[in-house]
Each structure stands twice: as structure tokens, then as C-alpha cells.
C-alpha atoms as a PDB file:
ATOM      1  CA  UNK A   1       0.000   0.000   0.000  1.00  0.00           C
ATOM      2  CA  UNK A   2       2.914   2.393   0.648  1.00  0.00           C
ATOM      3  CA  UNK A   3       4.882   1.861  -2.062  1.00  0.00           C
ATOM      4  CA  UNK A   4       1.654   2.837  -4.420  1.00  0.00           C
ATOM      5  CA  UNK A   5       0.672   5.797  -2.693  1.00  0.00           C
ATOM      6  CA  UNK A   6       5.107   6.788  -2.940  1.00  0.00           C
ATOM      7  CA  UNK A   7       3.800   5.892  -6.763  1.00  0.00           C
ATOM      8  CA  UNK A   8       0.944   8.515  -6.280  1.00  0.00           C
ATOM      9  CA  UNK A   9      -1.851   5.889  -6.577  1.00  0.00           C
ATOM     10  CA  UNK A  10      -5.039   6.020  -4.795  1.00  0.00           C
ATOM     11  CA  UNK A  11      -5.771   3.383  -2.782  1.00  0.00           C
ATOM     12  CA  UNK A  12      -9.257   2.292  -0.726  1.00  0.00           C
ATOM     13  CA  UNK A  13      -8.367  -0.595   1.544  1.00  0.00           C
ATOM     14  CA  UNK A  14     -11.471  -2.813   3.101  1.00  0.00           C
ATOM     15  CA  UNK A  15     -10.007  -5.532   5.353  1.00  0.00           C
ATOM     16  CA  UNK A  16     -13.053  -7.282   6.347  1.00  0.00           C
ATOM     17  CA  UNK A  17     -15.028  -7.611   8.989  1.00  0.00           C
ATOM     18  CA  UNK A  18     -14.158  -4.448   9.080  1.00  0.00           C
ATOM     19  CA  UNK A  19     -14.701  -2.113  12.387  1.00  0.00           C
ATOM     20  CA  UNK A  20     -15.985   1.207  10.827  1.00  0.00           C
ATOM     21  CA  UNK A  21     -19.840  -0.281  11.204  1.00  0.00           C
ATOM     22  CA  UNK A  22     -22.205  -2.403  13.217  1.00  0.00           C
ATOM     23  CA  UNK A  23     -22.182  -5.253  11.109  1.00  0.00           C
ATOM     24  CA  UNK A  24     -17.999  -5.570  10.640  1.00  0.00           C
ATOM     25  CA  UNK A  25     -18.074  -5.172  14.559  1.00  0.00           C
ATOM     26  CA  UNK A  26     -20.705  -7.988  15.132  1.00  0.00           C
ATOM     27  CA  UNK A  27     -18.863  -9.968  12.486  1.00  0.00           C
ATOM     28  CA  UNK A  28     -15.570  -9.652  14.904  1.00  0.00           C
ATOM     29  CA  UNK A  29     -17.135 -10.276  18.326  1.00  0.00           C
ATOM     30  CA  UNK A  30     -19.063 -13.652  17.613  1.00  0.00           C
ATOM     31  CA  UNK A  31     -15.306 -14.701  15.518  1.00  0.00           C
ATOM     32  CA  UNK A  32     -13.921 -14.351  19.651  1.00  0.00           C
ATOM     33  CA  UNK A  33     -16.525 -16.946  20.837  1.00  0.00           C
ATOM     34  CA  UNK A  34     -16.356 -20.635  19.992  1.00  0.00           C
ATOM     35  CA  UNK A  35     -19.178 -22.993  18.476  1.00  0.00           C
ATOM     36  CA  UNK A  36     -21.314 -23.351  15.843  1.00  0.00           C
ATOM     37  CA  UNK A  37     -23.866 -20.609  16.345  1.00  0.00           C
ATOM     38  CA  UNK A  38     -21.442 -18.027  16.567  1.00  0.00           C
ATOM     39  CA  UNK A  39     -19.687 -19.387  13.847  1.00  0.00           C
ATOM     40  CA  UNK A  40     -23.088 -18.544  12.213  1.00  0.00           C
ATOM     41  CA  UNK A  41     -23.651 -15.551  13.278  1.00  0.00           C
ATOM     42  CA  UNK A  42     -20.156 -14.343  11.991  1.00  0.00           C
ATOM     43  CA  UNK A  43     -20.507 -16.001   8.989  1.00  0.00           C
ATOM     44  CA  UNK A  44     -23.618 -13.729   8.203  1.00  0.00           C
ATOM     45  CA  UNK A  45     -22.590 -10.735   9.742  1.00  0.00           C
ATOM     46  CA  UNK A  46     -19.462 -11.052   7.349  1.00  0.00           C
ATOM     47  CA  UNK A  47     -21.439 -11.034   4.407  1.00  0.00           C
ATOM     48  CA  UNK A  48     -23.355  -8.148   5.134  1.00  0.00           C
ATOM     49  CA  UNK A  49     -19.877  -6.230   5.964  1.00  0.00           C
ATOM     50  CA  UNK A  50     -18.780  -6.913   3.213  1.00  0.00           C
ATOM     51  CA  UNK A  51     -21.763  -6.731   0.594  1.00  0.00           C
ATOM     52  CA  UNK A  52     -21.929  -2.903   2.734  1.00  0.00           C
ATOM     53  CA  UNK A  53     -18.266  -2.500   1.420  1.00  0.00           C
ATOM     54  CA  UNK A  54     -19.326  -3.138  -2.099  1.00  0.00           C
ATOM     55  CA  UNK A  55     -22.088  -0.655  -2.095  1.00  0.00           C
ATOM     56  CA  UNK A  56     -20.174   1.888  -0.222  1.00  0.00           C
ATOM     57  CA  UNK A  57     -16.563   1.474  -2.080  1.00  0.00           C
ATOM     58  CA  UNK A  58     -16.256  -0.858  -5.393  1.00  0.00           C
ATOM     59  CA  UNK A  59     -17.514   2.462  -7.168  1.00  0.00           C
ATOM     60  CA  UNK A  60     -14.848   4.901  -5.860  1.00  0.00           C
ATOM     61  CA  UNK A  61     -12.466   6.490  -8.056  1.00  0.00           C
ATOM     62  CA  UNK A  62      -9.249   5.210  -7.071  1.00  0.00           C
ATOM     63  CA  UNK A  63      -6.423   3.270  -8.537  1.00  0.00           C
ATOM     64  CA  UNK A  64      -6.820   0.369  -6.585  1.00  0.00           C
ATOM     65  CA  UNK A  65      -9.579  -1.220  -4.044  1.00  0.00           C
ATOM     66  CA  UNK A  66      -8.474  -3.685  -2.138  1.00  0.00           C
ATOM     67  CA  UNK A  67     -10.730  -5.954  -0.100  1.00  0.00           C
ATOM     68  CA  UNK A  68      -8.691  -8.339   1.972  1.00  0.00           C
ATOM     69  CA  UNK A  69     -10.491 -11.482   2.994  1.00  0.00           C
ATOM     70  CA  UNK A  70     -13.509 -10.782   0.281  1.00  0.00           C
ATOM     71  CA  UNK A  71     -14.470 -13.767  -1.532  1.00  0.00           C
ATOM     72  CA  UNK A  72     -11.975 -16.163   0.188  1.00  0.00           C
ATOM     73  CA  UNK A  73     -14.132 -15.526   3.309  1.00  0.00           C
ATOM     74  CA  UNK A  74     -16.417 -18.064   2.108  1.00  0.00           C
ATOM     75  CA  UNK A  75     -12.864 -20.507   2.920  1.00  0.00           C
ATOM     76  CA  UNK A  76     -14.451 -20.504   6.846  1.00  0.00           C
ATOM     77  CA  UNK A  77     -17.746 -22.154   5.571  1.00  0.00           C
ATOM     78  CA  UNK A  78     -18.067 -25.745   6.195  1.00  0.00           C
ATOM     79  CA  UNK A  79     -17.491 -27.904   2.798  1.00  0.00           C
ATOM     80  CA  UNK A  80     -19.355 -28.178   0.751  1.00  0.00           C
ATOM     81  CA  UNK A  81     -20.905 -24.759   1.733  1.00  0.00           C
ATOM     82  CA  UNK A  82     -17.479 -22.728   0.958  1.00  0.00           C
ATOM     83  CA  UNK A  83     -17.497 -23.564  -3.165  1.00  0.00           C
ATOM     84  CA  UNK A  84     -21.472 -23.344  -2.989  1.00  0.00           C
ATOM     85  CA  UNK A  85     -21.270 -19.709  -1.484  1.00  0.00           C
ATOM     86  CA  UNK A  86     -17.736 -18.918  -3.553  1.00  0.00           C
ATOM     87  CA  UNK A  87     -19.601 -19.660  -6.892  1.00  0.00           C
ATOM     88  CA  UNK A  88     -22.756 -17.466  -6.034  1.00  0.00           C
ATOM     89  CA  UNK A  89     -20.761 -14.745  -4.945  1.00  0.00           C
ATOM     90  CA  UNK A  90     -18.034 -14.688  -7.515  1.00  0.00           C
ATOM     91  CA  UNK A  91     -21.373 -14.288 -10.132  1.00  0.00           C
ATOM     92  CA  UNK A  92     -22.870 -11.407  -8.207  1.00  0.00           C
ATOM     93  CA  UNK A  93     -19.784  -9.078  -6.373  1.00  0.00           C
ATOM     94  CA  UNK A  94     -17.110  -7.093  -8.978  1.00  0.00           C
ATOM     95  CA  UNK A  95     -13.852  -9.082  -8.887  1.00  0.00           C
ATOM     96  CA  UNK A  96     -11.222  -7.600 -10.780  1.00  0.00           C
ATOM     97  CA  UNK A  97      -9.004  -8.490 -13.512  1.00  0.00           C
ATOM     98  CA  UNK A  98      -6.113  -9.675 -10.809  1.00  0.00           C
ATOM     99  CA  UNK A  99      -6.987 -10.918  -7.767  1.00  0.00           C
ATOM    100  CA  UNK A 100      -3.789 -12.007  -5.748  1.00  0.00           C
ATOM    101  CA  UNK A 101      -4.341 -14.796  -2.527  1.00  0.00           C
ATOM    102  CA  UNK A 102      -1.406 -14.230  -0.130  1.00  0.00           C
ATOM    103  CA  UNK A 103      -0.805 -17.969   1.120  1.00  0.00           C
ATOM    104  CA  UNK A 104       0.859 -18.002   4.267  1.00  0.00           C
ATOM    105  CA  UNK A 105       1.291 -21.519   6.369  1.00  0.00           C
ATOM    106  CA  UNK A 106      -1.030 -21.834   9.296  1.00  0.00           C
ATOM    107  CA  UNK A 107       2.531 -22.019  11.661  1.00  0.00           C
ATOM    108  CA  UNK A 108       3.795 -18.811  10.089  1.00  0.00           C
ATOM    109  CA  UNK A 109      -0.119 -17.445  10.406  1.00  0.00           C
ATOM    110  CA  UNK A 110      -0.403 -18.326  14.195  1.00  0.00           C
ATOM    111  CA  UNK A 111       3.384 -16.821  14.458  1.00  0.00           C
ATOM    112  CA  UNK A 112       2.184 -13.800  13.109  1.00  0.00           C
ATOM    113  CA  UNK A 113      -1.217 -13.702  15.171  1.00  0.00           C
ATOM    114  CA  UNK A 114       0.563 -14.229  18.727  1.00  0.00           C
ATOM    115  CA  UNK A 115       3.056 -11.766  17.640  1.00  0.00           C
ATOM    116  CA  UNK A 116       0.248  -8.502  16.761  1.00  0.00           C
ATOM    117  CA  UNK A 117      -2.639  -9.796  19.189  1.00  0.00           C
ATOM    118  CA  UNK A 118      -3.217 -10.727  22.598  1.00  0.00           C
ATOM    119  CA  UNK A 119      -6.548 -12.565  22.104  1.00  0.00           C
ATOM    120  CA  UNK A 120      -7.556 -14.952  19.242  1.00  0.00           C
ATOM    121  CA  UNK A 121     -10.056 -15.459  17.177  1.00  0.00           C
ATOM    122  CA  UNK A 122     -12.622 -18.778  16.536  1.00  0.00           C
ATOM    123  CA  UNK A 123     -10.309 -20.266  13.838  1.00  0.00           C
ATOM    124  CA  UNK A 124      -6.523 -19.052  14.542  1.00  0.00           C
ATOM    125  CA  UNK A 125      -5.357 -22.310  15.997  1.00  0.00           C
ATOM    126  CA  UNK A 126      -3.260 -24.402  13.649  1.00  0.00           C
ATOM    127  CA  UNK A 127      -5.450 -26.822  12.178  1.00  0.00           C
ATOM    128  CA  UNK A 128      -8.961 -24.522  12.029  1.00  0.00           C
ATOM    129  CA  UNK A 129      -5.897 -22.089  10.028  1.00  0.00           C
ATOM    130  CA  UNK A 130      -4.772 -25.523   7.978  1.00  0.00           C
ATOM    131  CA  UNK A 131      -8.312 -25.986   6.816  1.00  0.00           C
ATOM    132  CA  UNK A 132      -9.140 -22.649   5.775  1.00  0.00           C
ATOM    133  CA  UNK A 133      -6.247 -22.715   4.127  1.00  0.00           C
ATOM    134  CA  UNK A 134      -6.967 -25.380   2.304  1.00  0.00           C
ATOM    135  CA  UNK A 135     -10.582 -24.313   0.963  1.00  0.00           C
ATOM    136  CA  UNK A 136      -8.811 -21.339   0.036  1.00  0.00           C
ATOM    137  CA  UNK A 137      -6.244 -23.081  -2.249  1.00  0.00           C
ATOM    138  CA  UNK A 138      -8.643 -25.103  -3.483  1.00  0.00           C
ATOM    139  CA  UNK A 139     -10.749 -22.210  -4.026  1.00  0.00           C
ATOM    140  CA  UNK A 140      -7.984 -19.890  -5.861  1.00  0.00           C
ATOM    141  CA  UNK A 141      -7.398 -22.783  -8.258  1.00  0.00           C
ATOM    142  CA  UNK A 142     -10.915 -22.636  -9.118  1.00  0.00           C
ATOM    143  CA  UNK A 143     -10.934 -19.067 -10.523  1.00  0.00           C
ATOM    144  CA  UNK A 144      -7.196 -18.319 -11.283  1.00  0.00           C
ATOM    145  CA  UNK A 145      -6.269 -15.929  -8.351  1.00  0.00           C
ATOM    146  CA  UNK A 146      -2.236 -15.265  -8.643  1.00  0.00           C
ATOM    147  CA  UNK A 147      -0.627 -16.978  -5.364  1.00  0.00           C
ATOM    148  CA  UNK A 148       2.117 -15.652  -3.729  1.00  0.00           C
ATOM    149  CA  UNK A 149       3.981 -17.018  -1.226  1.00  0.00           C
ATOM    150  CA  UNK A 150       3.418 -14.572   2.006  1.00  0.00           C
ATOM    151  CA  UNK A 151       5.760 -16.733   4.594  1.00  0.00           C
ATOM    152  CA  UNK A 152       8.690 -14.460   2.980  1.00  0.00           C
ATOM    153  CA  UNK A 153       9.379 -10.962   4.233  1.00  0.00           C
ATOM    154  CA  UNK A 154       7.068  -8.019   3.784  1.00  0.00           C
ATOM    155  CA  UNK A 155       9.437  -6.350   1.831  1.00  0.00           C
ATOM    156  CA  UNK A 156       9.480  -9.440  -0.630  1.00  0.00           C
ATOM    157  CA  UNK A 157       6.020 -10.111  -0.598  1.00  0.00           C
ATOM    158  CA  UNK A 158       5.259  -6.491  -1.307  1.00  0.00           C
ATOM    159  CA  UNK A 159       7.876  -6.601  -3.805  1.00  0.00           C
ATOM    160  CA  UNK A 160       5.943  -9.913  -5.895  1.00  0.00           C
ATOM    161  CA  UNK A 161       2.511  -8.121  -5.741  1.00  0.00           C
ATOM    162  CA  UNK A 162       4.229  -4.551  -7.113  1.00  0.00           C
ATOM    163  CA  UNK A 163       5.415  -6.693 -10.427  1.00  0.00           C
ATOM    164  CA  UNK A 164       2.162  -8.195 -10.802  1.00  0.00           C
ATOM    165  CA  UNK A 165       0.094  -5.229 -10.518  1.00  0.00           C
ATOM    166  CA  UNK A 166       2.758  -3.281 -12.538  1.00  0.00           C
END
């Protein structure tokens, strides 16, 4: 994100469930409680985050949107439910022309999340992080998102998604 605004690009950044409104919030509280109903809840809360996100910011004139999580949040659905849901919503949101999935191992992941944050959430244990994962690759495959591998440095990683973009 730096290194495009040094470029003098406009940028809109989403990282979802976002905080900025009720349903982001509600999205972020159940993901601290365990079982299936808050899974649930989250789940639906998500979706209404981020379909508010689309509404709100997929028209803005910028250079670049970026909505982190977006349609690999349908990775936390139960299978089959997570290529059900990824289908219906990669027919009805905008996706763009590249659409990058930062894959990161669930060890490096829970690193990362001890590291930044004191509490965790519903699925940032290793294997609920392992599974998501997985849905997600499987789910990138599907619809030709450009992987990079995110265990590297920041600097590298930004480095990757700058020559894609570019």
C-alpha cells in the first residue's frame, strides 16, 4: 500500500469484517466466541460487511480497491458450503481483472497472530488455520487468483505483488 501511494496511486483498503460499522463489529465479536452458532452468526454478519463495502466502495475512483479477505471468506464455511457460497458470490460481487491470494502456512499465520494480538479469534489455531487454508487453495485454483507465497518478508512479498500489478 505504501509503495503505491510513494507511486501517487489512490488506494481504498477494506479488510473485512471491518470495524468502521455495526455489522464488521458484530462480524468480529461472535469470531472471539467458539461454536457453531457463533460461527453462524459471523458467517452472516461477514457477508453483510462486506456486501456494505461493495455498495459503499467498489464504485470509488481510485487506482486500486483492495478488499482483503472478500471472496476467500467463504474458505471458513463448512465444505461443501465454501465452493457453494464462492460460486454465487463470484457471479454477483465485482472481482477484478487480478486478484492475488497471499498464502501463508497456518505455523507462520499463528506466528504472526501471537506476535500482533493478545486474544484470538474462533479459527486461529493451527489446524482450524490448515483448513481454511486449504478451501482457500482449493478455491484460488478454481478461478485463477495469482498466489504468492506470504511466509517471505514483507518487503518481498510487497515486492511480488508490485510486479504483478505493474
Amino acid at each position: 500500500m505504501q509503495s503505491l501511494k510513494e507511486r501517487g496511486k489512490t488506494v481504498c483498503l477494506r479488510i473485512h469484517p471491518e470495524n468502521d460499522n455495526f455489522f464488521g463489529t458484530k462480524a468480529r465479536q461472535f469470531l472471539f466466541l467458539r461454536g457453531k452458532s457463533a460461527h453462524f452468526a459471523s458467517a452472516v454478519f461477514y457477508m453483510i460487511d462486506v456486501i456494505r463495502s461493495i455498495l459503499l466502495y467498489s464504485w470509488r475512483k481510485v487506482d486500486y480497491v483492495v478488499f482483503v479477505r472478500y471472496l476467500m471468506g467463504t474458505a471458513y464455511l463448512p465444505a461443501p458450503l465454501d465452493k457453494i457460497a464462492y460460486h454465487f458470490f463470484a457471479l454477483v460481487v465485482p472481482k477484478s481483472e487480478i486478484m492475488i491470494f497471499l498464502d501463508v502456512s497456518p505455523e507462520a499465520a499463528v506466528s504472526r497472530i501471537v506476535q500482533s494480538r493478545v486474544e484470538r479469534e474462533m479459527f486461529e489455531d493451527t489446524d482450524s488455520l490448515n483448513k481454511v487454508r486449504n478451501r482457500a487453495l482449493s478455491l484460488a485454483f478454481l478461478d485463477k487468483w495469482i498466489i504468492v507465497d506470504s511466509n517471505r518478508p514483507t518487503t518481498e512479498v510487497a515486492a511480488s505483488i508490485m510486479k504483478i500489478i505493474s
